[in-house]
C-alpha atoms as a PDB file:
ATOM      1  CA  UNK A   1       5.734  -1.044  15.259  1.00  0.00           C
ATOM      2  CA  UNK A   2       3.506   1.745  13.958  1.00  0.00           C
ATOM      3  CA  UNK A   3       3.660   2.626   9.883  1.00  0.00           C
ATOM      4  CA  UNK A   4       6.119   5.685   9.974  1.00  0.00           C
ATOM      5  CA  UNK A   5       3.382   7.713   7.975  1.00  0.00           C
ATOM      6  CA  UNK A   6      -0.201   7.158   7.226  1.00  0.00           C
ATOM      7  CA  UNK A   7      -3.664   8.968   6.688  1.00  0.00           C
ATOM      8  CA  UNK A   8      -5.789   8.954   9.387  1.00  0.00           C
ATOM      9  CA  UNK A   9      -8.689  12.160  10.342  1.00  0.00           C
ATOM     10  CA  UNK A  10     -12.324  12.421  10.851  1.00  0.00           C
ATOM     11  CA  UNK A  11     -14.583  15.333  10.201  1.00  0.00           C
ATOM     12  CA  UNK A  12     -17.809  16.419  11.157  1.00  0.00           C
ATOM     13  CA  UNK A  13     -20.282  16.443   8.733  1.00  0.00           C
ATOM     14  CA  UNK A  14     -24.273  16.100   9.015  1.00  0.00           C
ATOM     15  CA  UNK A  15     -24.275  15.340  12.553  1.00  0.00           C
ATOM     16  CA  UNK A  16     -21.704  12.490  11.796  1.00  0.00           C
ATOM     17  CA  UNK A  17     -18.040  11.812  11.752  1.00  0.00           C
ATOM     18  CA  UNK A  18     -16.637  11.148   8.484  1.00  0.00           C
ATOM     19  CA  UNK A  19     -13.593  10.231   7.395  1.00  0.00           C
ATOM     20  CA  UNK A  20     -11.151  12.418   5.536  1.00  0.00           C
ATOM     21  CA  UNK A  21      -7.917  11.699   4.153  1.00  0.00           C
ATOM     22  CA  UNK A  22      -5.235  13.213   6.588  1.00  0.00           C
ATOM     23  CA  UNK A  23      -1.357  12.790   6.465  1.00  0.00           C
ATOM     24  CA  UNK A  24      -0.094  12.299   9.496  1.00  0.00           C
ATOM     25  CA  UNK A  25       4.042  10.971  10.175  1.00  0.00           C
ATOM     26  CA  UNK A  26       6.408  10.785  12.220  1.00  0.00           C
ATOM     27  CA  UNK A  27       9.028  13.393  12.711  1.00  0.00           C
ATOM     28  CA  UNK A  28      12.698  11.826  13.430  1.00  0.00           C
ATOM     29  CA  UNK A  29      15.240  13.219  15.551  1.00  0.00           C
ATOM     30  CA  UNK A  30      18.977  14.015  15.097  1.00  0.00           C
ATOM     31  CA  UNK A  31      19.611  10.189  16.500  1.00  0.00           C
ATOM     32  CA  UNK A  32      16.968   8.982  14.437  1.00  0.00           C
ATOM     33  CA  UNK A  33      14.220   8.400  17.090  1.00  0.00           C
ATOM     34  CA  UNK A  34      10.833   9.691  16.675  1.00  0.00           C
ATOM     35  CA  UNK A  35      10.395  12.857  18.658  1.00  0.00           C
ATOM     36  CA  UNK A  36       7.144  13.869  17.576  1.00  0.00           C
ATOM     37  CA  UNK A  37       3.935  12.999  15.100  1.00  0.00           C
ATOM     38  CA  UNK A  38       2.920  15.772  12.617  1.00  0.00           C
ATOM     39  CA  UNK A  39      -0.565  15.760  10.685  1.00  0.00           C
ATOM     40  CA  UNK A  40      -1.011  18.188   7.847  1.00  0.00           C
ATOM     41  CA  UNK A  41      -4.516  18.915   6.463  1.00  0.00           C
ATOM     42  CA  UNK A  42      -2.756  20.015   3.353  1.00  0.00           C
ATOM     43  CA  UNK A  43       0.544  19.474   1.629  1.00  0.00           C
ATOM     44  CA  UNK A  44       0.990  22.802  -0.134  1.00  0.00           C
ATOM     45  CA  UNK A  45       4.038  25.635   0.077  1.00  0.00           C
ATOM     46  CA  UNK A  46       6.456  23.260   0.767  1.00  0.00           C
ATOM     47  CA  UNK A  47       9.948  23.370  -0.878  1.00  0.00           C
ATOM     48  CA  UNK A  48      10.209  20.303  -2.265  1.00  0.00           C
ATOM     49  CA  UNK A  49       8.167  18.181  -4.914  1.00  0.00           C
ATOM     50  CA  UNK A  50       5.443  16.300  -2.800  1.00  0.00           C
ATOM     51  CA  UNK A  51       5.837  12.747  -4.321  1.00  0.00           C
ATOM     52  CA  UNK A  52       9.122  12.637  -3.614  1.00  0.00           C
ATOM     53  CA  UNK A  53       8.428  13.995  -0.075  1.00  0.00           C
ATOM     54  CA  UNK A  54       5.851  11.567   0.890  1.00  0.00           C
ATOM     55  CA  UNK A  55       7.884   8.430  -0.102  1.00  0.00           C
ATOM     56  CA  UNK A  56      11.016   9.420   1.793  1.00  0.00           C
ATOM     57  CA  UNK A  57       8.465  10.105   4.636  1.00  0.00           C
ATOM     58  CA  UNK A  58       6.800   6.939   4.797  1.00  0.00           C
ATOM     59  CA  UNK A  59       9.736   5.004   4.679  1.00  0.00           C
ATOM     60  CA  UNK A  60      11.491   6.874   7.135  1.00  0.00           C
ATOM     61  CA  UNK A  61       9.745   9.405   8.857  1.00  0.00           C
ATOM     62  CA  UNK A  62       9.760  13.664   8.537  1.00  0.00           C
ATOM     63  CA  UNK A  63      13.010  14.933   9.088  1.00  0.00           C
ATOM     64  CA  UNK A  64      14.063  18.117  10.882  1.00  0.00           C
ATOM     65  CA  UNK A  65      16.814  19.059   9.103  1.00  0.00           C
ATOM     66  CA  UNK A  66      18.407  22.857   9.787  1.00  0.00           C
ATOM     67  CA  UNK A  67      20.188  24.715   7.036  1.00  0.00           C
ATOM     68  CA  UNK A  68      23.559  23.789   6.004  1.00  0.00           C
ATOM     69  CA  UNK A  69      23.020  20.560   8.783  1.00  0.00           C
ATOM     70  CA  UNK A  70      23.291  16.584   8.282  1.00  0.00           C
ATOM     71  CA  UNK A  71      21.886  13.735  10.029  1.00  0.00           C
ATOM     72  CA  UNK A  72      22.305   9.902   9.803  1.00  0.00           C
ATOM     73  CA  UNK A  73      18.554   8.735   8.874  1.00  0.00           C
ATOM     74  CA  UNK A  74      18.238   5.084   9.991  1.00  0.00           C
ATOM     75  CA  UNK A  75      17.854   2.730   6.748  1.00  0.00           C
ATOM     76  CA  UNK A  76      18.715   5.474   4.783  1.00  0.00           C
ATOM     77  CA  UNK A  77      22.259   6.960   5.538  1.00  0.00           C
ATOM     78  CA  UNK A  78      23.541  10.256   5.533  1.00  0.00           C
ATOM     79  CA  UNK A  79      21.191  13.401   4.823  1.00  0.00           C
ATOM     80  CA  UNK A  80      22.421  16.838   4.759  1.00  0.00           C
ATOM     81  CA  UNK A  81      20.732  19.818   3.461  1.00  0.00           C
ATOM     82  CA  UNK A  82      24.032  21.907   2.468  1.00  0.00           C
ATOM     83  CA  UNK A  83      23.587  23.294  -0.812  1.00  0.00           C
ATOM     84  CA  UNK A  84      26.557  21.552  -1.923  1.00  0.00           C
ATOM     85  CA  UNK A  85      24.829  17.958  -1.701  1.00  0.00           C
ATOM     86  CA  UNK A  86      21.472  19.458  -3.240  1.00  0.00           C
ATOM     87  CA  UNK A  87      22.791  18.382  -6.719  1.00  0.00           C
ATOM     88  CA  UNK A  88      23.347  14.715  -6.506  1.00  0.00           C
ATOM     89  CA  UNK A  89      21.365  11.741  -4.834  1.00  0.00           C
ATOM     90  CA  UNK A  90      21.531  10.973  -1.351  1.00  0.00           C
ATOM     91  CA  UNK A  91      21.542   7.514   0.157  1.00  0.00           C
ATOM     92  CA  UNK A  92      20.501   5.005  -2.351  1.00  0.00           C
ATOM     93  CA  UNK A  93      18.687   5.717  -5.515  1.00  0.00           C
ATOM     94  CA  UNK A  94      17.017   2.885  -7.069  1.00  0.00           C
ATOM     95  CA  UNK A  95      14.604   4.884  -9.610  1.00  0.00           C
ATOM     96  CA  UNK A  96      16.286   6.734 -12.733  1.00  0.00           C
ATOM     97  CA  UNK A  97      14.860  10.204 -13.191  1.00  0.00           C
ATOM     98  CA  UNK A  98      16.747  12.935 -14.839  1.00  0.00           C
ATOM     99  CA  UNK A  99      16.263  16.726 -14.817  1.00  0.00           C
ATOM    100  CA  UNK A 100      17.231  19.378 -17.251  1.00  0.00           C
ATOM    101  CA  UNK A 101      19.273  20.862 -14.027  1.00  0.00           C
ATOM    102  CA  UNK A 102      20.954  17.208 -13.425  1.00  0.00           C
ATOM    103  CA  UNK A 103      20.553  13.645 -14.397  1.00  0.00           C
ATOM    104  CA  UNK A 104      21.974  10.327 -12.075  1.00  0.00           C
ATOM    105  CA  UNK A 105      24.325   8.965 -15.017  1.00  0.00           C
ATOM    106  CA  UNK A 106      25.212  12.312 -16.748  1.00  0.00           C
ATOM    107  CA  UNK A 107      22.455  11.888 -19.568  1.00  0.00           C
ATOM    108  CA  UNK A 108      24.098   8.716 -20.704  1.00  0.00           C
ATOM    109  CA  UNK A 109      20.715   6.108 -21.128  1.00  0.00           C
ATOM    110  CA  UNK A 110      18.094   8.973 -21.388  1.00  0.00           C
ATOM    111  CA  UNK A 111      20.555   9.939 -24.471  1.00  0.00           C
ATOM    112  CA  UNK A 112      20.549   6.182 -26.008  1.00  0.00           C
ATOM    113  CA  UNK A 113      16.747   5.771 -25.059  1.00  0.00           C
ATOM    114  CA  UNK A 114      16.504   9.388 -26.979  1.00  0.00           C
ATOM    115  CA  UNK A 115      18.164   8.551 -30.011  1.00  0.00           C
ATOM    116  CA  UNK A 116      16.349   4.913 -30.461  1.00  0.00           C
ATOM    117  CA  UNK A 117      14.197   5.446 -33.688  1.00  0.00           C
ATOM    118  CA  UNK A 118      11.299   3.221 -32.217  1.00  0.00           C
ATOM    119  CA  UNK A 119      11.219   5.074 -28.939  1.00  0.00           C
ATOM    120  CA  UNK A 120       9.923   8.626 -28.326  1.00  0.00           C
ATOM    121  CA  UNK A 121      11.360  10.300 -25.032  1.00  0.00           C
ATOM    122  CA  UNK A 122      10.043  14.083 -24.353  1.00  0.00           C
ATOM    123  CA  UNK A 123      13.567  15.824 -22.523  1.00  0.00           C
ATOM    124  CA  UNK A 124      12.485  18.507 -20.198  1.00  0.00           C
ATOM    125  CA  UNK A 125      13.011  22.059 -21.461  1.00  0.00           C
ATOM    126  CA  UNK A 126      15.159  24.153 -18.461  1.00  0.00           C
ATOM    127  CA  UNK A 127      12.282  23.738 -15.695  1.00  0.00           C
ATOM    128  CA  UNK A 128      11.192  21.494 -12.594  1.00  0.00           C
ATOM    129  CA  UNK A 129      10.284  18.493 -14.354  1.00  0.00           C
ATOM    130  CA  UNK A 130      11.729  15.450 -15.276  1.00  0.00           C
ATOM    131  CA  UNK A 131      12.499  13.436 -18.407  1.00  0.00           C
ATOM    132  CA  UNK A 132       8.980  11.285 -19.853  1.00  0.00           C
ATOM    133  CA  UNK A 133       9.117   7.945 -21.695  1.00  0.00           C
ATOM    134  CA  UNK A 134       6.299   7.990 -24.458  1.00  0.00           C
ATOM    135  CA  UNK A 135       6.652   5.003 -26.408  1.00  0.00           C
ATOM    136  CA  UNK A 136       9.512   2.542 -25.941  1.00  0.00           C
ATOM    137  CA  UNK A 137      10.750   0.030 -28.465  1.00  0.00           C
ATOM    138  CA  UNK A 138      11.846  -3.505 -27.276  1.00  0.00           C
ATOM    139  CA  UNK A 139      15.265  -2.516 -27.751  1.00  0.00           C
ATOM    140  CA  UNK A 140      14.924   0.680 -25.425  1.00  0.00           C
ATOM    141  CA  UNK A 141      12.832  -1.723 -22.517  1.00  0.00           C
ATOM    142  CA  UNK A 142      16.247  -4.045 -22.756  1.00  0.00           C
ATOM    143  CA  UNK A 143      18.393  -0.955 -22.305  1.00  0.00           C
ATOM    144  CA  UNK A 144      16.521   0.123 -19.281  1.00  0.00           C
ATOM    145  CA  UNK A 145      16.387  -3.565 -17.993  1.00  0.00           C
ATOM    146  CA  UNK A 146      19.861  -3.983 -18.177  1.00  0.00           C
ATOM    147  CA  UNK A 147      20.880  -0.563 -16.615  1.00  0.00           C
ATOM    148  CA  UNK A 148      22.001  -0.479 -12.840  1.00  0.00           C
ATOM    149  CA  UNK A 149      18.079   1.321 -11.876  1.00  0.00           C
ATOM    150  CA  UNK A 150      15.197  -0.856 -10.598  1.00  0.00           C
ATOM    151  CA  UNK A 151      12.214   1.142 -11.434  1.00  0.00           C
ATOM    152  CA  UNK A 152      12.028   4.265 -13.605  1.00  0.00           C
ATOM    153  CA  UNK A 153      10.012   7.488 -13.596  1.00  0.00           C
ATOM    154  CA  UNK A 154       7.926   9.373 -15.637  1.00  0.00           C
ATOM    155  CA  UNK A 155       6.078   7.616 -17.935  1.00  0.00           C
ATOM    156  CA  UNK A 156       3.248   9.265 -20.035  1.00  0.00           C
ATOM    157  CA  UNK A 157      -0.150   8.169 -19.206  1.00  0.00           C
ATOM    158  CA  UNK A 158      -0.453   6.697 -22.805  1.00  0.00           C
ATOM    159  CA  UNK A 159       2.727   5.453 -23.050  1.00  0.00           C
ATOM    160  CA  UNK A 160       3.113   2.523 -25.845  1.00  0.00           C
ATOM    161  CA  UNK A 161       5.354  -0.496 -24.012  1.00  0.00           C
ATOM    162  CA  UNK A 162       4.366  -3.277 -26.173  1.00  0.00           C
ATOM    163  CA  UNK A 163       5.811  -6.678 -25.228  1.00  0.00           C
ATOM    164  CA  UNK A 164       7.014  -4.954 -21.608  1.00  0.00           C
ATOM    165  CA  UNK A 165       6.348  -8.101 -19.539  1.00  0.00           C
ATOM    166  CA  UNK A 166       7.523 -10.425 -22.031  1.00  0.00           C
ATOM    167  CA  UNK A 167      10.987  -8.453 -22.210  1.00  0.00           C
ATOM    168  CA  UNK A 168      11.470  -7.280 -18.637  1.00  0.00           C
ATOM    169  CA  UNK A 169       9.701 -10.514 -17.012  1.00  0.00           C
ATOM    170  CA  UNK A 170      10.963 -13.496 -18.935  1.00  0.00           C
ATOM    171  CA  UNK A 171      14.072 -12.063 -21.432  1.00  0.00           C
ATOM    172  CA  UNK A 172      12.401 -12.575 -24.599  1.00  0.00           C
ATOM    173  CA  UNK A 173      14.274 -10.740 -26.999  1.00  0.00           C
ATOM    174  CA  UNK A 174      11.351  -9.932 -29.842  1.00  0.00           C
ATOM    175  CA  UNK A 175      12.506  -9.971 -33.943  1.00  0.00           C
END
C-alpha cells in the first residue's frame, strides 16, 4: 500500500526539472477510506501546530473533520473536533508534553522533574508552547523511564542527559 503521506514535486528550473520538497497525503473519509490526495506547497495559516499535524497525517492520513463532528480514524480511534474534547488527548498518547493551558497527568512528573535539584525544567509561561527539559539528573531520567509515556517532548537543543543510555537502556542506577 502507498505511504499515507510523503513529499514528492518537481520544479522547473534552468531548463531542468528539479526536485522540491512537496507534502502531499491522503485525505480520509468519514468511513476511513481515502477519498482524495492533497499536496500543499506550503504548510502555513493552519490552526493547529504543524509537527503535530504532520505526524497524525502520516500515520493516518488528512482528516476532514466539520465543526462540532467526530469520526472513527482507522488505527487511531475516535476523533471529534467539539470544543469539549479540545482539552484532553485523543486516541492514544504515547509522548508526555504539557502546556501551561493543560498537561496529560495534571502537572504531576513535570512537577517532580521541576523540583529535582540536579535537573533544570523551563515551565511555559501562559502561551502556545510546551514544557522543555534542560538538564536532567539520573534520578529525573529514572522518573521519566518509569512513568506510563514512551517518548517525551521538548528537549533543549543543549540539553545535559549524562549517563541517558546507560539509565534508560540497561537500568544502571549511577551513585
Amino acid at each position: 500500500t502507498r505511504p499515507r503521506s510523503n513529499i514528492t514535486s518537481k520544479f522547473f528550473e534552468d531548463d531542468q526539472f528539479q526536485e522540491e520538497p512537496v507534502w502531499s497525503m491522503d485525505i480520509v473519509g468519514e468511513n476511513g477510506s481515502t477519498v482524495g490526495r492533497a499536496q500543499f506547497d506550503e504548510v502555513s495559516g493552519w490552526p493547529t501546530c504543524a509537527d503535530e499535524s504532520i505526524m497524525f497525517t502520516a500515520l493516518h492520513g488528512a482528516v476532514e473533520l466539520q465543526e462540532n463532528a467526530s469520526m472513527e480514524v482507522p488505527g487511531f480511534g475516535m476523533l471529534s473536533s467539539d470544543h469539549q474534547f479540545w482539552e484532553a488527548p485523543q486516541g492514544s498518547c504515547r509522548t508526555y508534553f504539557s502546556f501551561s493551558m493543560w498537561s496529560l497527568d495534571g502537572r504531576k512528573l513535570e512537577t517532580a522533574l521541576a523540583q529535582d535539584e540536579g535537573s533544570i525544567v523551563h515551565i511555559a509561561d501562559p502561551s502556545s508552547h510546551p514544557l522543555s527539559f534542560g538538564t536532567l539528573s539520573p534520578k529525573a531520567m529514572r522518573m521519566l523511564a518509569a512513568s506510563e509515556w514512551l517518548f517525551a517532548r521538548k528537549f533543549d537543543a543543549s540539553a545535559n542527559l549524562s549517563g541517558f543510555s546507560d539509565i534508560v537502556f540497561n537500568g544502571v542506577v549511577p551513585e
